[in-house]
C-alpha atoms as a PDB file:
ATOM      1  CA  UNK A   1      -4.020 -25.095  23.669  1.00  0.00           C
ATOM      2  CA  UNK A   2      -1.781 -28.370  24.803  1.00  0.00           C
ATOM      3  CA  UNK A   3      -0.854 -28.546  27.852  1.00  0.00           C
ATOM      4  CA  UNK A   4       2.453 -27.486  27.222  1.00  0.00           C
ATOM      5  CA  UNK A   5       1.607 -24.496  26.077  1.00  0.00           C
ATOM      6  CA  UNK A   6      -0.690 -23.767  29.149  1.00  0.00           C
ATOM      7  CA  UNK A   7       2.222 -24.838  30.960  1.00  0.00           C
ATOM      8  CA  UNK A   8       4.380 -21.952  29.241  1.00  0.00           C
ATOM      9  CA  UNK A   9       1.428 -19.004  29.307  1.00  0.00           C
ATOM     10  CA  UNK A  10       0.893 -19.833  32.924  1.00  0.00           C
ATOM     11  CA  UNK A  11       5.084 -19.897  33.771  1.00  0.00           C
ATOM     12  CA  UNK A  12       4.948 -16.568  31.631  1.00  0.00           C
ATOM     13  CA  UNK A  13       2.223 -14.758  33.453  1.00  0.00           C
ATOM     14  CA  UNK A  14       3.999 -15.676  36.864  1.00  0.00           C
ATOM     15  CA  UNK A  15       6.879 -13.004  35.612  1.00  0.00           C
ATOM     16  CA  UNK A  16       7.380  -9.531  36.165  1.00  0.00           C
ATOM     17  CA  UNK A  17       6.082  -7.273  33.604  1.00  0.00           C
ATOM     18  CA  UNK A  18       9.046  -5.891  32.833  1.00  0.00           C
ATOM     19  CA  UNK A  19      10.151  -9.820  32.314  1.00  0.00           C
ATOM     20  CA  UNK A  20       6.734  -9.751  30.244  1.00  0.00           C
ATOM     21  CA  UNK A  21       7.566  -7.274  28.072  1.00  0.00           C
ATOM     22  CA  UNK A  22      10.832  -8.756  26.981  1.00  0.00           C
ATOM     23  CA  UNK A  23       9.387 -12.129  26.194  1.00  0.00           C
ATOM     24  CA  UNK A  24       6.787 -10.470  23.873  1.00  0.00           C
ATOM     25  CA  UNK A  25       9.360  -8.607  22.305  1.00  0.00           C
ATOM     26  CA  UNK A  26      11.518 -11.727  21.797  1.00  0.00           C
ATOM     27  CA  UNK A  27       8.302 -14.176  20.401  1.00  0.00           C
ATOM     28  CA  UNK A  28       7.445 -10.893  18.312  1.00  0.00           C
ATOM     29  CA  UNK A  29      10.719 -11.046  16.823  1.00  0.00           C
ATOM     30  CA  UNK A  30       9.655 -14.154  15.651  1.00  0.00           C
ATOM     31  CA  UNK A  31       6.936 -12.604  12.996  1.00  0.00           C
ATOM     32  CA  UNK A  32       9.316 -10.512  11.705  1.00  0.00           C
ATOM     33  CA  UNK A  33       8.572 -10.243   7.623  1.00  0.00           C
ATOM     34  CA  UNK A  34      12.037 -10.862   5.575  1.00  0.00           C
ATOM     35  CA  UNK A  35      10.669  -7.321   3.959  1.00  0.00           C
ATOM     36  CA  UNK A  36      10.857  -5.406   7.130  1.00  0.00           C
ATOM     37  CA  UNK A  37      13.790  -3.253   6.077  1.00  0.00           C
ATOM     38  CA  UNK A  38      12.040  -2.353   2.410  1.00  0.00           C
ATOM     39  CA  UNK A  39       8.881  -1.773   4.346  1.00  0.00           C
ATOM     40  CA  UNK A  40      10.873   0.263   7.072  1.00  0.00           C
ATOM     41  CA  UNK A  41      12.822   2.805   4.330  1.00  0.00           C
ATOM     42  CA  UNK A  42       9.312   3.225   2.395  1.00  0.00           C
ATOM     43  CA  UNK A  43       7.823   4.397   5.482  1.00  0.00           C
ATOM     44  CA  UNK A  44      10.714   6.560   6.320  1.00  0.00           C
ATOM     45  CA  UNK A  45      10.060   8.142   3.242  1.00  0.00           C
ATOM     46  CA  UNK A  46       6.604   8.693   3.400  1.00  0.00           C
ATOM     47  CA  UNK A  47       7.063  10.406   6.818  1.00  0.00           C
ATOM     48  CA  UNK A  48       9.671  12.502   5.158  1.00  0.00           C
ATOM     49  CA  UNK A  49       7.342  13.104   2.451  1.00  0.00           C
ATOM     50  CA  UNK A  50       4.364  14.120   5.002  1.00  0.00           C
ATOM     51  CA  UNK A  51       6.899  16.366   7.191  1.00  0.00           C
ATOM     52  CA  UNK A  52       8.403  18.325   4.121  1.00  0.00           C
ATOM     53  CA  UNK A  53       4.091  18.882   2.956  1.00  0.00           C
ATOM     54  CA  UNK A  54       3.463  20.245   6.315  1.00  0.00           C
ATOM     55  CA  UNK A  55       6.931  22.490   6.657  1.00  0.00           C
ATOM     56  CA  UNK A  56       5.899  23.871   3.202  1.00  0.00           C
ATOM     57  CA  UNK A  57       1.981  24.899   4.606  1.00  0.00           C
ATOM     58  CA  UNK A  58       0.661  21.734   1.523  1.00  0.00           C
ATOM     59  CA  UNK A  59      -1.337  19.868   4.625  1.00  0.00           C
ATOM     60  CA  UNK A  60      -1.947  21.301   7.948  1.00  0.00           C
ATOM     61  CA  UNK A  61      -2.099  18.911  11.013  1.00  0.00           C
ATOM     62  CA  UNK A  62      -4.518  17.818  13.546  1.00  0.00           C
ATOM     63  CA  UNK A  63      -4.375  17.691  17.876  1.00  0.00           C
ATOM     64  CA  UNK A  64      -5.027  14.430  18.855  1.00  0.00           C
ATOM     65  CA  UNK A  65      -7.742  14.898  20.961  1.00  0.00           C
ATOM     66  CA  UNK A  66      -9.494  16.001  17.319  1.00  0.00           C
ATOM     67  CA  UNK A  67      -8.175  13.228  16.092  1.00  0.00           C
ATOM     68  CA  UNK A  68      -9.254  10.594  18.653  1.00  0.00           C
ATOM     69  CA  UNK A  69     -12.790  12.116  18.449  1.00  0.00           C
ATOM     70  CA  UNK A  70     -13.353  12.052  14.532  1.00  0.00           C
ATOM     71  CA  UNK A  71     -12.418   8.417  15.336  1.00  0.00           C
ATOM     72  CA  UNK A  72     -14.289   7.423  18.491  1.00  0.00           C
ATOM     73  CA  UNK A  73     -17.502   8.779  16.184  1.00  0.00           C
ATOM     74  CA  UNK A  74     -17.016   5.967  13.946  1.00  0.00           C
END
């Protein structure tokens, strides 16, 4: 990392974390794919999708706790 940049994580991890938080979010923002909103609607309708299976008894669901175990076994 150039010093610069050292210069910047060290100025950043002097900051609250709530000061944190928002500069993640911000450089985040900066990865943002130009296809978020097509990605974004595609998931909305899958969850819509997966919500409608369940209401109509098609797929039950899970407690998390189940959940987190079948996937702290793998």
């Amino acid at each position: 990392m150039r010093a610069s940049a050292e210069k910047i994580m060290q100025d950043a991890l002097d900051l609250t974390p709530v000061e944190r938080a928002k500069m993640i979010e911000r450089l985040c923002q900066g990865f943002n794919n130009p296809r978020e909103a097509e990605i974004d609607t595609a998931w909305a309708a899958e969850f819509e999708s997966r919500l409608d299976a369940y209401k109509e008894g098609k797929i039950k669901a899970s407690p998390v706790e189940e959940v987190m175990e079948r996937i702290n076994r793998r």
